[in-house]
Protein backbone atom coordinates (compact mmCIF):
# COMPACT_ATOMS: atom_id res chain seq x y z
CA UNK A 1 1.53 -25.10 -31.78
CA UNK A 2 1.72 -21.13 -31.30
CA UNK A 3 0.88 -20.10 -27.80
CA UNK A 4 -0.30 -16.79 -27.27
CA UNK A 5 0.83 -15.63 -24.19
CA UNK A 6 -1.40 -12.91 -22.09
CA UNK A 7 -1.94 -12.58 -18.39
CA UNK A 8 -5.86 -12.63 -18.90
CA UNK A 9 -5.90 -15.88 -19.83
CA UNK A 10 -5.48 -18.05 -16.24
CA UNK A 11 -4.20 -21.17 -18.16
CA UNK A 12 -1.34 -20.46 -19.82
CA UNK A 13 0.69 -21.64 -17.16
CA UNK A 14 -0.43 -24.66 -16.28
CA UNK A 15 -0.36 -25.51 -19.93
CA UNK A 16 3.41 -24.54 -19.89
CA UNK A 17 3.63 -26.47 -16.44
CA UNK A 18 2.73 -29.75 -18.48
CA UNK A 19 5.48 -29.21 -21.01
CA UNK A 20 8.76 -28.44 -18.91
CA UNK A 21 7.95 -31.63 -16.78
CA UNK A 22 8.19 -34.06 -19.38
CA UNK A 23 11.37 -36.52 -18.99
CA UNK A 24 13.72 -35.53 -20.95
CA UNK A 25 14.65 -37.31 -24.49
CA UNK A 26 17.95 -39.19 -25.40
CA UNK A 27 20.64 -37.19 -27.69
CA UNK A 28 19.83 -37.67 -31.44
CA UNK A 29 16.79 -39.82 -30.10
CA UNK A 30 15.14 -41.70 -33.84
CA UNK A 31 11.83 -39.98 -33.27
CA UNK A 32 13.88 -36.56 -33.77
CA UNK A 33 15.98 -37.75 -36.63
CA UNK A 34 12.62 -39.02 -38.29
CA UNK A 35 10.88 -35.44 -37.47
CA UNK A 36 13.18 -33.66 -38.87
CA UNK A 37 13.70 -35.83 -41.77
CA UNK A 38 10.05 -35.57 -42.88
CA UNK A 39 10.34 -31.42 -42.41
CA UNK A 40 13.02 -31.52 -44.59
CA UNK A 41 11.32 -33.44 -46.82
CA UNK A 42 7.98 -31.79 -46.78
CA UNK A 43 9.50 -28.83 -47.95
CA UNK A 44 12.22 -29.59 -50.73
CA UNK A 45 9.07 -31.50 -52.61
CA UNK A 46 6.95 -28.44 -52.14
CA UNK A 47 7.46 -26.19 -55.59
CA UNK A 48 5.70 -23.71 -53.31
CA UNK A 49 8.30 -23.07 -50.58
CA UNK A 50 10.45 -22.02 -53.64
CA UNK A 51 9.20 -18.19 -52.64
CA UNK A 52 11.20 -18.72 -49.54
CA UNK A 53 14.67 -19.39 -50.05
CA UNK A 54 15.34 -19.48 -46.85
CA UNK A 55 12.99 -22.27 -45.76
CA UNK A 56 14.71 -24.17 -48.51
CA UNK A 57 18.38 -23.65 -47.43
CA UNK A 58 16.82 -24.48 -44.02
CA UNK A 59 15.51 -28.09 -45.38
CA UNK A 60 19.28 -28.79 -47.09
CA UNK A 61 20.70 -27.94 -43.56
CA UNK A 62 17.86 -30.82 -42.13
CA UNK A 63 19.19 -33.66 -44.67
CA UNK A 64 20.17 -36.74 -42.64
CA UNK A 65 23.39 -36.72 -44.11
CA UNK A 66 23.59 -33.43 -42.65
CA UNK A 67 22.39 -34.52 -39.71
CA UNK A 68 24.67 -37.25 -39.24
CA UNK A 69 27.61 -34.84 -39.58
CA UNK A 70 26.12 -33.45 -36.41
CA UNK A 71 25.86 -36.09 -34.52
CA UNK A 72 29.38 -37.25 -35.28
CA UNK A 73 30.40 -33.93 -34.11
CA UNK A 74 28.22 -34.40 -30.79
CA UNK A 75 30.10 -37.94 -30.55
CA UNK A 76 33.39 -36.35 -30.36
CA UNK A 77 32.26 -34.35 -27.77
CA UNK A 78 32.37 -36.90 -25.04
CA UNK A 79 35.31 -38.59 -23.35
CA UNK A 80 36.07 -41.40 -21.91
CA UNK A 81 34.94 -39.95 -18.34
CA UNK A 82 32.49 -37.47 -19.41
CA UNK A 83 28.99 -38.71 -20.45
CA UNK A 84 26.86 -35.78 -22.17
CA UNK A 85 23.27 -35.15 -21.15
CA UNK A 86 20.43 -32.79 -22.29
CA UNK A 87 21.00 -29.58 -19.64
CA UNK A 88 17.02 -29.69 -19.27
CA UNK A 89 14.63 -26.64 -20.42
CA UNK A 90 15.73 -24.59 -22.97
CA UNK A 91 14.46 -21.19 -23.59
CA UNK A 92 15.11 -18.96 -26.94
CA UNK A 93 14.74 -15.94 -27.49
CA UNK A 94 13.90 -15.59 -31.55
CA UNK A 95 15.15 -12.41 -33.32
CA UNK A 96 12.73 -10.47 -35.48
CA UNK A 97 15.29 -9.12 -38.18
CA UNK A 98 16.12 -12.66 -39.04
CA UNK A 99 13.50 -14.72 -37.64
CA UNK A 100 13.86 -17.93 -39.31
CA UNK A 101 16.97 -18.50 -37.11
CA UNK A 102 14.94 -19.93 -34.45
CA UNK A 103 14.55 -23.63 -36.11
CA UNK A 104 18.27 -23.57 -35.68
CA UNK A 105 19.00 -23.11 -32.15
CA UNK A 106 16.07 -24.91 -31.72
CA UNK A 107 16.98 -28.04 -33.41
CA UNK A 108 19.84 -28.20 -32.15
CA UNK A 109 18.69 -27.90 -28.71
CA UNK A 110 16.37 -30.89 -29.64
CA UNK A 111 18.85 -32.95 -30.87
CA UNK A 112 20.70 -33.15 -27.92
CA UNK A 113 17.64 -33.78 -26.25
CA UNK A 114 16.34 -30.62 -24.26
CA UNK A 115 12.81 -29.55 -23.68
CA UNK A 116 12.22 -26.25 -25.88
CA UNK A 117 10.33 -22.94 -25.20
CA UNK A 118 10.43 -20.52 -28.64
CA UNK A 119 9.45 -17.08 -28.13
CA UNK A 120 8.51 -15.39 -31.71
CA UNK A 121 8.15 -11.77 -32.42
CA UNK A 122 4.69 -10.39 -33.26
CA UNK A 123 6.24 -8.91 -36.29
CA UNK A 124 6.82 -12.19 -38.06
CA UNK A 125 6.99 -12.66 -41.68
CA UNK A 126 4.84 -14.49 -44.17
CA UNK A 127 7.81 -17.45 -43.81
CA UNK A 128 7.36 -18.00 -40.50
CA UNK A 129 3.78 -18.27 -40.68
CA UNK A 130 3.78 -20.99 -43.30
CA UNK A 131 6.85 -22.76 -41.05
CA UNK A 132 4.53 -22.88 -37.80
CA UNK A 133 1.76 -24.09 -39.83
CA UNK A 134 3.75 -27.40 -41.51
CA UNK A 135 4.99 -27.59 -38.49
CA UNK A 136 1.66 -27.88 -36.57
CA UNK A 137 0.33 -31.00 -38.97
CA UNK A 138 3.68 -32.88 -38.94
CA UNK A 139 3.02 -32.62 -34.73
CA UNK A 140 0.02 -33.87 -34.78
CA UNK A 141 1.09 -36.96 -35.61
CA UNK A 142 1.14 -39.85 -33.74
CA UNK A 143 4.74 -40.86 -33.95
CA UNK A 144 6.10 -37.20 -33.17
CA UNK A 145 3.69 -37.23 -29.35
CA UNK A 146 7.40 -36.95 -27.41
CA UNK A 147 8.66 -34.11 -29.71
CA UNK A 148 5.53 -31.85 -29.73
CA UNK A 149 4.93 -32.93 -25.79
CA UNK A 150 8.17 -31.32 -25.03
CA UNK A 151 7.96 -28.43 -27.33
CA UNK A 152 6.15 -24.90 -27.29
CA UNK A 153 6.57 -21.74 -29.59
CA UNK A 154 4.52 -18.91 -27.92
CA UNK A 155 4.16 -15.11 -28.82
CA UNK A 156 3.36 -12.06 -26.61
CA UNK A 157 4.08 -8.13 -26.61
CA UNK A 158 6.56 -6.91 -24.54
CA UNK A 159 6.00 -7.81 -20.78
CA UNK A 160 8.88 -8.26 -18.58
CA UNK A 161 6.51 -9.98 -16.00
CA UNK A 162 5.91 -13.15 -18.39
CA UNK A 163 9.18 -13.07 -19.43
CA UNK A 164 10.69 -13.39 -16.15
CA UNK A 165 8.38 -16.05 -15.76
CA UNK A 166 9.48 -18.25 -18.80
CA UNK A 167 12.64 -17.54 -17.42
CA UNK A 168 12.48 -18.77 -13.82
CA UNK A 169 11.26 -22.22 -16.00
CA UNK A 170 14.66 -22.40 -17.73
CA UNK A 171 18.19 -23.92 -17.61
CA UNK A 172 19.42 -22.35 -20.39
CA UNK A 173 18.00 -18.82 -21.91
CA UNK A 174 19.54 -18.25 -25.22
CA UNK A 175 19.12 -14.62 -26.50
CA UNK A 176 19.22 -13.27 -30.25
CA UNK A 177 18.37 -10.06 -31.09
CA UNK A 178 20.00 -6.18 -31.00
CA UNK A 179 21.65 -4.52 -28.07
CA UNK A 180 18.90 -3.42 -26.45
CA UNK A 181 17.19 -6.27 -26.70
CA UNK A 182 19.85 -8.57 -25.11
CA UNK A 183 20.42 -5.76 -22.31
CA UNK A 184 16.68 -5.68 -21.89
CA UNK A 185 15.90 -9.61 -21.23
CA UNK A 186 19.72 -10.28 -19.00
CA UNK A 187 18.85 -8.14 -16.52
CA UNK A 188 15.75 -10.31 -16.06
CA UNK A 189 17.21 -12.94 -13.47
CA UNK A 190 17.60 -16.57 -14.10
CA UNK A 191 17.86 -19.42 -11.91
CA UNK A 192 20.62 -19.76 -9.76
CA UNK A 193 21.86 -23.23 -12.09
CA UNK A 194 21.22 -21.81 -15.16
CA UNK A 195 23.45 -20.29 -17.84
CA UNK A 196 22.67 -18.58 -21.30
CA UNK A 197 24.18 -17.52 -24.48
CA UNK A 198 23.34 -14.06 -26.15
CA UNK A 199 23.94 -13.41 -29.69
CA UNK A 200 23.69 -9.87 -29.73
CA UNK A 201 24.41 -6.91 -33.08
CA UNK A 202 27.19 -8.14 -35.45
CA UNK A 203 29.09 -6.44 -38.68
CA UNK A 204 30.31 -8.67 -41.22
CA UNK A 205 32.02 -8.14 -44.08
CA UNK A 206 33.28 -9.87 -47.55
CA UNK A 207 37.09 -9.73 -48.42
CA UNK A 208 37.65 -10.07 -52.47
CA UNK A 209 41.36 -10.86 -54.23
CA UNK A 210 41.02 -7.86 -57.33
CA UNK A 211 43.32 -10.30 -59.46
CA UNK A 212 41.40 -13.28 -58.75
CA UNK A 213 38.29 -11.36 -59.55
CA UNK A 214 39.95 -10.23 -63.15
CA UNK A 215 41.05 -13.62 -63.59
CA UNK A 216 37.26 -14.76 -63.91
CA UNK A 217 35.69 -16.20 -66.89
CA UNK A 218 31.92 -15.55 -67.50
CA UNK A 219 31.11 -18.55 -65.81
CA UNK A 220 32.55 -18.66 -62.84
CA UNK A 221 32.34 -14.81 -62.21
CA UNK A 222 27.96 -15.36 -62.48
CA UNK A 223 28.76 -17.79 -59.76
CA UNK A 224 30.61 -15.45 -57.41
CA UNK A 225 27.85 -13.03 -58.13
CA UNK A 226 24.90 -15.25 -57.34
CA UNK A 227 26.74 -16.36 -54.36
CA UNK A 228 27.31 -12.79 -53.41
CA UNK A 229 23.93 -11.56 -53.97
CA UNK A 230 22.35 -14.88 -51.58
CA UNK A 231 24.86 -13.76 -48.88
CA UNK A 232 24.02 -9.89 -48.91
CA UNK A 233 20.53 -9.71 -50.33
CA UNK A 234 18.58 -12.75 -48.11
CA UNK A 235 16.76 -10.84 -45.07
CA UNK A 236 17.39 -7.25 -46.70
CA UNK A 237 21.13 -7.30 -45.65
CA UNK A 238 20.14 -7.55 -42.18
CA UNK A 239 21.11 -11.02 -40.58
CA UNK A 240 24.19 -10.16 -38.78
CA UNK A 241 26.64 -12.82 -40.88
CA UNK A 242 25.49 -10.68 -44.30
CA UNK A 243 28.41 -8.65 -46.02
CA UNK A 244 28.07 -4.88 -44.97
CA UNK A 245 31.62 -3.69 -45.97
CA UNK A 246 33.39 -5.35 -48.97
CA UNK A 247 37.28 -5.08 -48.68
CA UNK A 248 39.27 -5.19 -52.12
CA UNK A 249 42.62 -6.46 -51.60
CA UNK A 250 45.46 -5.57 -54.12
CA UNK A 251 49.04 -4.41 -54.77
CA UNK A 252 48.00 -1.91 -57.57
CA UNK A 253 45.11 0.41 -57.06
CA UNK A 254 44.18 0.62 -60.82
CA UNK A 255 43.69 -2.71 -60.69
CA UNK A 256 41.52 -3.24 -57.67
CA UNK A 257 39.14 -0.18 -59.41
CA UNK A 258 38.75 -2.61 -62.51
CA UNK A 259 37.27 -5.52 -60.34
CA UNK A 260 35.14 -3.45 -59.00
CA UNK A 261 33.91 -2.24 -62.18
CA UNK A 262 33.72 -5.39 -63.06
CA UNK A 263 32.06 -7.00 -59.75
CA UNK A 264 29.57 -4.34 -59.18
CA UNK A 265 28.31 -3.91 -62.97
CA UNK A 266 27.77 -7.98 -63.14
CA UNK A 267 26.04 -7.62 -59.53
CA UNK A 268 23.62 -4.95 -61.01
CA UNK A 269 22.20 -7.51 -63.53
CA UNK A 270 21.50 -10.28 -61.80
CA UNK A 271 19.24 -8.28 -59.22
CA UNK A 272 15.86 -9.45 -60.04
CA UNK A 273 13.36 -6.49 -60.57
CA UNK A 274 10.84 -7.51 -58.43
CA UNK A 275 13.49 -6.85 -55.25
CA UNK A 276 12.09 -5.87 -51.96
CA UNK A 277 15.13 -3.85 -51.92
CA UNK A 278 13.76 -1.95 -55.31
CA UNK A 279 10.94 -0.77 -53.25
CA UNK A 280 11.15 3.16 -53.77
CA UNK A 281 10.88 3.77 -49.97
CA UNK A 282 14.08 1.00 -49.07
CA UNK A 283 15.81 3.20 -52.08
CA UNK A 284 14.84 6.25 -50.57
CA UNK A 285 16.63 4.84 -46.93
CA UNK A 286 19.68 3.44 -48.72
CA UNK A 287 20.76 6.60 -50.18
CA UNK A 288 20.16 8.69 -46.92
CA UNK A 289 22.43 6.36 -45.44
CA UNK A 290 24.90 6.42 -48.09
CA UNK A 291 25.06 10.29 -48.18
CA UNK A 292 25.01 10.33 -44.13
CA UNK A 293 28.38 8.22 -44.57
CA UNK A 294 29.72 10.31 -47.28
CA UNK A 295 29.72 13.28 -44.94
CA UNK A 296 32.33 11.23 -42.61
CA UNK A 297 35.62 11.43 -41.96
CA UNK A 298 36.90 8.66 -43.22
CA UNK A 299 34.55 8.63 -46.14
CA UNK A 300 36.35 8.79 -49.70
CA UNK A 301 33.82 8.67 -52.36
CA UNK A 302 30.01 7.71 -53.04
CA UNK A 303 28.86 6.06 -55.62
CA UNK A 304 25.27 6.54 -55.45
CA UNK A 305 23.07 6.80 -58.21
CA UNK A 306 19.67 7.83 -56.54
CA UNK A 307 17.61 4.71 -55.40
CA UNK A 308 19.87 2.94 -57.47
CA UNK A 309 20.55 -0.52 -56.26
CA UNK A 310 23.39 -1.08 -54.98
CA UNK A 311 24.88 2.37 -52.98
CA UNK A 312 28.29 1.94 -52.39
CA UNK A 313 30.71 4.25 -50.52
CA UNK A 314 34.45 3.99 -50.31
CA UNK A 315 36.18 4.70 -47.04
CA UNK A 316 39.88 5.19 -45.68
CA UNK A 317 39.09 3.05 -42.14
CA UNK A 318 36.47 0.96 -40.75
CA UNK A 319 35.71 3.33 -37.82
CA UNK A 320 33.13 2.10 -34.68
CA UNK A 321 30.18 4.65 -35.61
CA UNK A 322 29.90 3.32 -38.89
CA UNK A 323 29.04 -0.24 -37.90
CA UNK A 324 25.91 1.34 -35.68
CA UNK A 325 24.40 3.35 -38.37
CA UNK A 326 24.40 0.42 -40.86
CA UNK A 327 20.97 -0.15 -42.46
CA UNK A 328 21.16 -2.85 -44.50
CA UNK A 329 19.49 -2.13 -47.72
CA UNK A 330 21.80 -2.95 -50.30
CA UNK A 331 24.12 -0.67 -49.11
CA UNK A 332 27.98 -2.06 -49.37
CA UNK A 333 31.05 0.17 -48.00
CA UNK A 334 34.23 -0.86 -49.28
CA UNK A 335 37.93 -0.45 -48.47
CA UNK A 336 41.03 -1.25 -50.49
CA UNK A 337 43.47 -2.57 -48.52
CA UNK A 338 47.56 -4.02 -49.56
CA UNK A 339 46.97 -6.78 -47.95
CA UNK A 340 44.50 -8.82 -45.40
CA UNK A 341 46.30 -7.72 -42.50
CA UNK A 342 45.24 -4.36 -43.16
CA UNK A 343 42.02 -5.32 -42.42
CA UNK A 344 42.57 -7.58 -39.70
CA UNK A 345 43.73 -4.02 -37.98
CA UNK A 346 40.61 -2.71 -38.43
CA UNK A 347 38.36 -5.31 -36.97
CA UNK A 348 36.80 -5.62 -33.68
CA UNK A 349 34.52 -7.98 -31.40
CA UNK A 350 31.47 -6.70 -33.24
CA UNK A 351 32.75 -8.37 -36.15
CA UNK A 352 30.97 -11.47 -36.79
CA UNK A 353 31.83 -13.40 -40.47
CA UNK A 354 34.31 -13.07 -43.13
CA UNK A 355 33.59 -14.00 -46.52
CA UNK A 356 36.27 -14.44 -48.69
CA UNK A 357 37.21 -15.01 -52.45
CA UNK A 358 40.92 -15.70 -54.15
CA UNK A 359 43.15 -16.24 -51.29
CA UNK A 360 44.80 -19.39 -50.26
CA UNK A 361 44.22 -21.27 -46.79
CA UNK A 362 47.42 -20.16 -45.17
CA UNK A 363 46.72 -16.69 -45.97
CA UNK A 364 43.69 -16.98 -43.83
CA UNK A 365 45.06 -18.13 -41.14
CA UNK A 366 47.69 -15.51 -40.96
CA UNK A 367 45.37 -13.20 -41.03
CA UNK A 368 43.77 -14.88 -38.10
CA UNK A 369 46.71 -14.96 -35.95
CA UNK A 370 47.62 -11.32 -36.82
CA UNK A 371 44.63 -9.73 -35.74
CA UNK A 372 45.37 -7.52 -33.12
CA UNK A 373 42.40 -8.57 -31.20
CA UNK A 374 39.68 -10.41 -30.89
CA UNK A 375 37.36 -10.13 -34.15
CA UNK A 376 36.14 -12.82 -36.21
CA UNK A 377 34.32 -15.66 -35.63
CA UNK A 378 34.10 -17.71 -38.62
CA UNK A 379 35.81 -17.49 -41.59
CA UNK A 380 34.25 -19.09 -44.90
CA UNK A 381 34.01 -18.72 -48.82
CA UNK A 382 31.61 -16.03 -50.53
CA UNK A 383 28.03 -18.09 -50.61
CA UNK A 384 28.23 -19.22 -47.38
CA UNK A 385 27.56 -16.25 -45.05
CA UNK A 386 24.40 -17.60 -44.12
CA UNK A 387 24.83 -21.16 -43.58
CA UNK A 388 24.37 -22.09 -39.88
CA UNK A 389 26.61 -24.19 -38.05
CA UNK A 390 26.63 -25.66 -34.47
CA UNK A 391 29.65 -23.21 -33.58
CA UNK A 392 28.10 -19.94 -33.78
CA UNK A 393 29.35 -16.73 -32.44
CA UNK A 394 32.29 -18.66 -31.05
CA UNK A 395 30.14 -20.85 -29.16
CA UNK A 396 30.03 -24.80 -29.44
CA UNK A 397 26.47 -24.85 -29.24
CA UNK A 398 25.99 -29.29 -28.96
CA UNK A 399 28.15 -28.38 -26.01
CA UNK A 400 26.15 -25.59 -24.62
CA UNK A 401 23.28 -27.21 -24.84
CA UNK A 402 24.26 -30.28 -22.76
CA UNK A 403 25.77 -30.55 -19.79
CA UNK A 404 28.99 -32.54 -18.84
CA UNK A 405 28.51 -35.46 -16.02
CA UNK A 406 32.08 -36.23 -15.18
CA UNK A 407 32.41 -40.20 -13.86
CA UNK A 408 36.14 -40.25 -12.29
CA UNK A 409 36.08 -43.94 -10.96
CA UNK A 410 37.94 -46.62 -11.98
């Protein structure tokens, strides 16, 4: 299943070779749906994957009824002179900060019917390693031969030589990682035909209604926490679509400080103890960053409390350098703002998601229209941050991944 690429061994490529000249599948072929029906399975029935929440969200996302939802949106896709087809050989680049988001892109990819090359990082996590091995033994059976004939996940250290190699085999090269990373592998030349996406650094951030907040009842309040906590705390705050500012909105300051209070105090007790973010040397980095950002500008107060977990620093403006030094961590800046627009001011490309809590739908879409620029992408309640769709970034990705055969005759 895992191919480890090196240029000592002389039969790596012919090995590739065999794989990007299969035939390509149909869209939503059965022998997908059933693949990924028994992953999905596999895993919600093992008590064991429970260690790895994010293998389990993953399975929910592979439900057929999810699935179907997908292909309905696929259907839609297509006119009456446009047929859809698979654009051919698909390679991904996976990111190592979040590396789990590789059976996304992937699976989508598949589903439309595209041939699949996965690069991994070296530096994966324990996850990942129990992913590629369920993933080997459902592949090795019979009835998925045309998924696992068309499919290969391979690994290497840096070198730009194999890369451009893997590249020269692709129609599509789809890129997640930092900056550098997605500077790095584009200036490695594709195929004349071929296109790719990049999904490069992001900043997200959370957006909170004080008065809704004090309106809360026990219940409902644990919820908002828990939903919080899934959003920020999953991959150590560092997927790009995880809350890094939190913006309290409000007409009266005094009562924008007492949600906080009581936000922040509820979030402190539901953080299990055995945290990787209580880790004395992820404290240690949380409140160095905190402190670097309290000697800003723009920065109004820290509240930092040692390793304490969270760090939290107010600021007067969300300004560019800020974003950059972000280190995830459980470390939240926040803003009070009058009103939504005065964040939309304040946001740029390199924001990615906006979680929100207590404001109506037509408020939201205000806000989109009266952002001064381009910013968000996505827009969805508090609990969601981290729940993958096909549009992505601002891309349509069932449409990127297939290619449009227009049929103009009557």
């Amino acid at each position: 299943m895992l191919l480890l690429l090196n240029q000592q061994d002389p039969t790596w490529k012919e090995r590739l070779a065999d794989k990007v000249s299969q035939s390509l599948l149909k869209p939503f072929d059965e022998s997908i749906l059933q693949f990924l029906h028994e992953l999905s399975k596999t895993i919600l029935r093992d008590k064991t994957m429970r260690l790895y929440p994010e293998l389990m969200a993953m399975a929910h996302w592979l439900r057929p009824v999810h699935l179907k939802e997908i292909q309905q949106q696929y259907a839609r896709l297509e006119k009456a002179d446009t047929i859809l087809l698979p654009r051919g050989v698909v390679l991904h680049f996976a990111p190592s900060n979040v590396d789990t988001i590789f059976i996304y892109s992937w699976v989508l990819s598949m589903l439309v019917g595209n041939i699949n090359i996965v690069r991994l990082s070296q530096n994966r996590g324990p996850q990942i390693e129990v992913l590629l091995s369920l993933l080997q033994r459902l592949l090795e059976k019979d009835e998925y031969a045309a998924i696992k004939s068309r499919t290969v996940i391979v690994s290497y250290d840096h070198n730009e030589a194999i890369t451009a190699y893997l590249s020269s085999l692709c129609q599509m090269r789809v890129i997640w990682g930092g900056d550098e990373t997605v500077k790095r592998i584009r200036s490695i030349p594709l195929p004349p035909a071929a296109t790719e996406m990049v999904f490069a650094d992001r900043f997200s951030c959370a957006a909170l209604s004080a008065e809704a907040v004090l309106e809360l009842e026990d219940k409902p309040l644990q919820e908002l926490l828990r939903n919080f906590y899934n959003d920020a705390f999953w991959f150590d705050q560092l997927a790009c679509s995880s809350p890094k500012l939190v913006c309290w909105v409000g007409a009266k300051e005094e009562r924008i400080v007492a949600a906080k209070d009581k936000f922040w105090r509820g979030l402190q007790q539901i953080i299990p103890e055995n945290s990787p973010l209580k880790i004395p040397a992820v404290g240690i980095k949380r409140m160095t960053a905190a402190y670097h950002y309290a000697t800003l500008p723009a920065a109004l107060q820290a509240s930092v409390s040692g390793t304490e977990l969270p760090a939290r620093v107010q600021i007067a403006r969300l300004e560019p350098e800020m974003r950059e030094m972000h280190c995830g961590a459980g470390l939240f800046l926040e803003l009070h703002a009058g009103s939504l627009s005065e964040l939309a001011e304040q946001l740029t490309l390199k924001d990615q998601t906006l979680t929100v809590f207590g404001f109506a739908k037509t408020e939201l879409v205000q806000f989109v229209r009266s952002a001064p620029r381009r910013s968000v992408d996505r827009i969805v309640p508090i609990g969601q941050a981290l729940d993958f769709s096909p549009v992505w970034d601002g891309y349509n990705l069932l449409q990127y991944f297939s290619r449009e055969v227009a049929v103009n005759v009557l």
